[in-house]
N, C-alpha and C. Protein backbone atom coordinates (compact mmCIF):
# COMPACT_ATOMS: atom_id res chain seq x y z
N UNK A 1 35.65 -21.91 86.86
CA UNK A 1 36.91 -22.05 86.15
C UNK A 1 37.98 -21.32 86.96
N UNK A 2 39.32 -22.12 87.10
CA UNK A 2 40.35 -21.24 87.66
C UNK A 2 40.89 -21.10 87.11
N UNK A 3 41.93 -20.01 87.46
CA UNK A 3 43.03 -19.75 86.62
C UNK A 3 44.42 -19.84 87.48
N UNK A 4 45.28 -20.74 86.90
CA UNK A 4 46.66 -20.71 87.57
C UNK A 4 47.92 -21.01 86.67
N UNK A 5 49.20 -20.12 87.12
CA UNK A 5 49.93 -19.73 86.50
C UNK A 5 50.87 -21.31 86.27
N UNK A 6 51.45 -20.97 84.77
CA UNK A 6 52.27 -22.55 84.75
C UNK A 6 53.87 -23.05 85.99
N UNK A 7 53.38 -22.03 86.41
CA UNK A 7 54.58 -21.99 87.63
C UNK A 7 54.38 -22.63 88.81
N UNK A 8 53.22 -22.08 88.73
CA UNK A 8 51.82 -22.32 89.99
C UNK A 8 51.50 -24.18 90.35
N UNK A 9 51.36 -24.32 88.76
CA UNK A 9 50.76 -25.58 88.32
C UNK A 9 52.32 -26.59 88.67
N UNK A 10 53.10 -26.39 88.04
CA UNK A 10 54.01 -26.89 88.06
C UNK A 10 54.39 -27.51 89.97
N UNK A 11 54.34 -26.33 90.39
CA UNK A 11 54.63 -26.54 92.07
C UNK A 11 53.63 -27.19 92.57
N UNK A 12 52.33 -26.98 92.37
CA UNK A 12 51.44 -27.50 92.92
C UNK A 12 50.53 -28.54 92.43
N UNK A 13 50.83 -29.16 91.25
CA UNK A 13 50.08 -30.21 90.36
C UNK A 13 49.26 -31.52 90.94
N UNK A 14 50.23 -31.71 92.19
CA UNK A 14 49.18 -32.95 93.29
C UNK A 14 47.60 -32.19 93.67
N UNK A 15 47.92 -30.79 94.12
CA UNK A 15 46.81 -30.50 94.72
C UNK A 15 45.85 -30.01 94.14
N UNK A 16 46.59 -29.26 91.91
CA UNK A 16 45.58 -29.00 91.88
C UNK A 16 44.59 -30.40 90.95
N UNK A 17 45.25 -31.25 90.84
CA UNK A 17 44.38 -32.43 90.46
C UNK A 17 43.59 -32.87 90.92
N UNK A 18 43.92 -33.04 92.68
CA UNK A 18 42.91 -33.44 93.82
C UNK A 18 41.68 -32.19 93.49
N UNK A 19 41.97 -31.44 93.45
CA UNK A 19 40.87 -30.44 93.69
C UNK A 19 39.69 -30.22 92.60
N UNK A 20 40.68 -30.75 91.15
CA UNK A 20 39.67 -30.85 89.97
C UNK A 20 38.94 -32.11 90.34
N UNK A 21 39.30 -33.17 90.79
CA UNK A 21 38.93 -34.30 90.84
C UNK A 21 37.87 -34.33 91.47
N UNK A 22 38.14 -33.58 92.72
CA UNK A 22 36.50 -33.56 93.92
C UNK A 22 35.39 -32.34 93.40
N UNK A 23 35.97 -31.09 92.50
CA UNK A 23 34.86 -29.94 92.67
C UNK A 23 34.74 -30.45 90.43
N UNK A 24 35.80 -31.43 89.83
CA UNK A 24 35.25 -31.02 88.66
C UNK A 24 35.41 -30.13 88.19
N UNK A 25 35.94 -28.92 88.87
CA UNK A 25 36.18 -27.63 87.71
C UNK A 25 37.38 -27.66 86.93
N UNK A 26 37.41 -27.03 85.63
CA UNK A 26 38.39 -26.81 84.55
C UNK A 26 39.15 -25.56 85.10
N UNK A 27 40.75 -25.86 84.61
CA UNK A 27 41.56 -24.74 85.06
C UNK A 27 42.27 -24.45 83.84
N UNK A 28 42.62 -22.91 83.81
CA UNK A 28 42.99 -22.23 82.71
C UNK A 28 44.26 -22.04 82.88
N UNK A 29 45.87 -22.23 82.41
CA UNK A 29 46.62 -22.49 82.58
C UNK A 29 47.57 -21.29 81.65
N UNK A 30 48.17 -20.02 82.58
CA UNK A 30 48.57 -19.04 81.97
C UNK A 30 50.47 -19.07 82.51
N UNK A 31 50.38 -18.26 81.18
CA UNK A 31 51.76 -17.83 81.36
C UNK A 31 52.44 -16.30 80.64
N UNK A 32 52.63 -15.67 80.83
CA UNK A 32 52.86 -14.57 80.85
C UNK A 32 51.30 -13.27 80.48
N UNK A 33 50.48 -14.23 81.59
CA UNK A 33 49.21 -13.24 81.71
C UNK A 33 48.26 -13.71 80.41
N UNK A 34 48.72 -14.53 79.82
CA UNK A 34 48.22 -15.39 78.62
C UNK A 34 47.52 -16.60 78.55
N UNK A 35 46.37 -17.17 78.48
CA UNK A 35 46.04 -18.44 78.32
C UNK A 35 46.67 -19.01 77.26
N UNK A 36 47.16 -20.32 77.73
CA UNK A 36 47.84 -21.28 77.06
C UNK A 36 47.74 -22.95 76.98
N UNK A 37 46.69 -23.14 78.09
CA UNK A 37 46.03 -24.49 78.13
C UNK A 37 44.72 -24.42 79.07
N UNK A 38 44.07 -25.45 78.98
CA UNK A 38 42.61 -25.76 79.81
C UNK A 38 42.61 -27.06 80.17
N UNK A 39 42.53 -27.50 81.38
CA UNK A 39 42.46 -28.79 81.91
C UNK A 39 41.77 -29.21 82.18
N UNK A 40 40.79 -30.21 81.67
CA UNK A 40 39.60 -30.64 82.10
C UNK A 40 39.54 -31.80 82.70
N UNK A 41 38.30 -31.85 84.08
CA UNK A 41 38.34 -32.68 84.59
C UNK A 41 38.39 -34.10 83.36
N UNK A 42 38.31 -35.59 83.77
CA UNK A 42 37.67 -36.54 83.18
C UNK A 42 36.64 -37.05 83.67
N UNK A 43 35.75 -37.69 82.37
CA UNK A 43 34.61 -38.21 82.58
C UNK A 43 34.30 -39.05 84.17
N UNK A 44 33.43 -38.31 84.26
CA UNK A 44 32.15 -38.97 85.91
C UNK A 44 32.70 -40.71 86.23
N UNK A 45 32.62 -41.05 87.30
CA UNK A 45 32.41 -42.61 87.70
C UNK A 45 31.50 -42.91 87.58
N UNK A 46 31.18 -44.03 87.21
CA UNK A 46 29.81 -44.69 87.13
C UNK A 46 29.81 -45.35 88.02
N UNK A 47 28.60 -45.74 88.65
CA UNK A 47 28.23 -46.78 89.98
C UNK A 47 28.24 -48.08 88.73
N UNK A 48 28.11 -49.42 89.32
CA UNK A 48 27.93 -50.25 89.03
C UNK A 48 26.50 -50.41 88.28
N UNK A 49 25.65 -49.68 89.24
CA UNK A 49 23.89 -50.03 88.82
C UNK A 49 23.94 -49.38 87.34
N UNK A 50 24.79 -48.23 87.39
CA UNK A 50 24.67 -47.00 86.05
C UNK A 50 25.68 -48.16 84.71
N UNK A 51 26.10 -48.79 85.04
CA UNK A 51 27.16 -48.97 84.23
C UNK A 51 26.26 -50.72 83.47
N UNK A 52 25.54 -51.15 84.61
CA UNK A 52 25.02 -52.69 84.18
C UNK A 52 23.38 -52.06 83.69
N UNK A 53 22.65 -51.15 83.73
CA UNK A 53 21.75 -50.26 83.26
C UNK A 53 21.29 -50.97 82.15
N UNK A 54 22.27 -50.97 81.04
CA UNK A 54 21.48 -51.53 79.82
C UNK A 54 21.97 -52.69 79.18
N UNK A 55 22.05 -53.68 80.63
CA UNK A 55 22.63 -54.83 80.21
C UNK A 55 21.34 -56.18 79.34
N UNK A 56 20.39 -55.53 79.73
CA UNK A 56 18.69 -55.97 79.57
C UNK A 56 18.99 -56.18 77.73
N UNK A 57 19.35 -55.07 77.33
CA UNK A 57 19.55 -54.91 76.13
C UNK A 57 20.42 -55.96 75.06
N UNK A 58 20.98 -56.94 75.68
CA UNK A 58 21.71 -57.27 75.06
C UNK A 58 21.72 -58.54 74.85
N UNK A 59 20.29 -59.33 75.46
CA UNK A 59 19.31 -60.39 75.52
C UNK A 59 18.51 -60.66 74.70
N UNK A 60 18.04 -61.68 74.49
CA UNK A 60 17.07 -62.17 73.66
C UNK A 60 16.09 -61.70 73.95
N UNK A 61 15.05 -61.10 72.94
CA UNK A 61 13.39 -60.96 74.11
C UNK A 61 12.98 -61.80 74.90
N UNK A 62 13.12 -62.99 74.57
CA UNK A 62 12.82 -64.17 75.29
C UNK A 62 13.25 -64.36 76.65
N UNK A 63 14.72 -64.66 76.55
CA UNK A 63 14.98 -64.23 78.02
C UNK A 63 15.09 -63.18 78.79
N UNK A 64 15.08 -62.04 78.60
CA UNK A 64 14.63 -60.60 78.82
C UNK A 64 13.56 -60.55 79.47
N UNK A 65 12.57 -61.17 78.67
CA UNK A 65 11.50 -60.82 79.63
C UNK A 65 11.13 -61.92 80.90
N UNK A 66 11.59 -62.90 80.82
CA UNK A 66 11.66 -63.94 82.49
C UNK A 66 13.11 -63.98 83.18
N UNK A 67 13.72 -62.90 82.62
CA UNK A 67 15.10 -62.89 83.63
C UNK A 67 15.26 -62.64 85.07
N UNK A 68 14.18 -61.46 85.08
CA UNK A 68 14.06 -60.76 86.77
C UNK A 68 13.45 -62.06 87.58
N UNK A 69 12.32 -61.91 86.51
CA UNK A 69 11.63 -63.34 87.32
C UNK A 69 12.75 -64.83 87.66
N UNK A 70 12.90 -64.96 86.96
CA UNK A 70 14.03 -66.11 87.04
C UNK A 70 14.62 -66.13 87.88
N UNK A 71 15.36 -64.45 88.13
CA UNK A 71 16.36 -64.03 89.02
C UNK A 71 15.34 -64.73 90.64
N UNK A 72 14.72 -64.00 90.70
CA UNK A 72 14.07 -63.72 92.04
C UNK A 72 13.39 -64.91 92.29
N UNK A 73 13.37 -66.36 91.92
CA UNK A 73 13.28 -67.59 92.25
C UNK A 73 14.34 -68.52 92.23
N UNK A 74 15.15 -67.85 92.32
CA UNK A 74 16.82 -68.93 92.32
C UNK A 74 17.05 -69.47 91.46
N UNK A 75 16.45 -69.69 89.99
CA UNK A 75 16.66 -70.51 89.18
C UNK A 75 17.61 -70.25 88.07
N UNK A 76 18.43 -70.94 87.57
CA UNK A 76 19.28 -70.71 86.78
C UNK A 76 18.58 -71.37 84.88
N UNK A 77 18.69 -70.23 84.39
CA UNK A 77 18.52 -70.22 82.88
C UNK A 77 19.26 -69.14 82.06
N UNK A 78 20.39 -69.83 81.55
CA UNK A 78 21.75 -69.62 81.29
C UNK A 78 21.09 -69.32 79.65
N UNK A 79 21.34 -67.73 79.70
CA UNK A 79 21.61 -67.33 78.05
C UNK A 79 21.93 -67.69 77.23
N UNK A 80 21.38 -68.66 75.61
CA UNK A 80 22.27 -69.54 75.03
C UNK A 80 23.25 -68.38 74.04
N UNK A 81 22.27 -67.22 74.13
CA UNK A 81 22.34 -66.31 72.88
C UNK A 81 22.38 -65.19 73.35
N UNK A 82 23.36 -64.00 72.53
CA UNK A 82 23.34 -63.00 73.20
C UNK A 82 23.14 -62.05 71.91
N UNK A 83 22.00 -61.21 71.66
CA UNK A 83 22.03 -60.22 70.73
C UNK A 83 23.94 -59.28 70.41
N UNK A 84 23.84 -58.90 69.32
CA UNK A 84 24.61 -57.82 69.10
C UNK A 84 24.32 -56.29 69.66
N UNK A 85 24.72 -55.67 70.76
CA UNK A 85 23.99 -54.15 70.69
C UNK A 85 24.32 -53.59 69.76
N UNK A 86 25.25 -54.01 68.97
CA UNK A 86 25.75 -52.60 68.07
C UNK A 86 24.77 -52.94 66.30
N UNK A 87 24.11 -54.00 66.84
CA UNK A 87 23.70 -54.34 65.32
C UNK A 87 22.20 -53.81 64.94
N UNK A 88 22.26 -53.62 63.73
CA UNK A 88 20.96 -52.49 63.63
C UNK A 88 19.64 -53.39 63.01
């Protein structure tokens, strides 16, 4: 965690964003020797692989389970149906 003054921040706000951005750390944001804000990085990037992860999920069992296969013989068998994820 750093700590830098709102003066500090003010003058230097390009660099210290770059710097949360690459190390992620939260900065403590004072002013008259006082904490007065905390800046936190934002949430991680996801790769593509992380982000399509639980796309499996959102398939029929049916096609779920001959999709890879499917995949990996060129053949096209087009989802008629797509589950709800959010449905219980």
């Amino acid at each position: 965690m750093t700590q830098i003054t709102a003066t500090e921040l003010a003058r230097n706000l390009r660099q210290v964003l770059d710097r949360m951005e690459f190390t992620g750390e939260e900065v403590v944001v004072t002013r008259n020797n006082q904490p007065i804000a905390r800046i936190l990085p934002g949430g991680r990037r996801m790769t593509a692989l992380e982000a399509m992860a639980d796309l499996y999920r959102t398939l029929p069992e049916e096609a779920a389970a001959g999709w890879i296969e499917n995949s990996r013989r060129g053949e096209d068998d087009p989802v008629e149906e797509l589950r709800d994820p959010w449905a219980s």
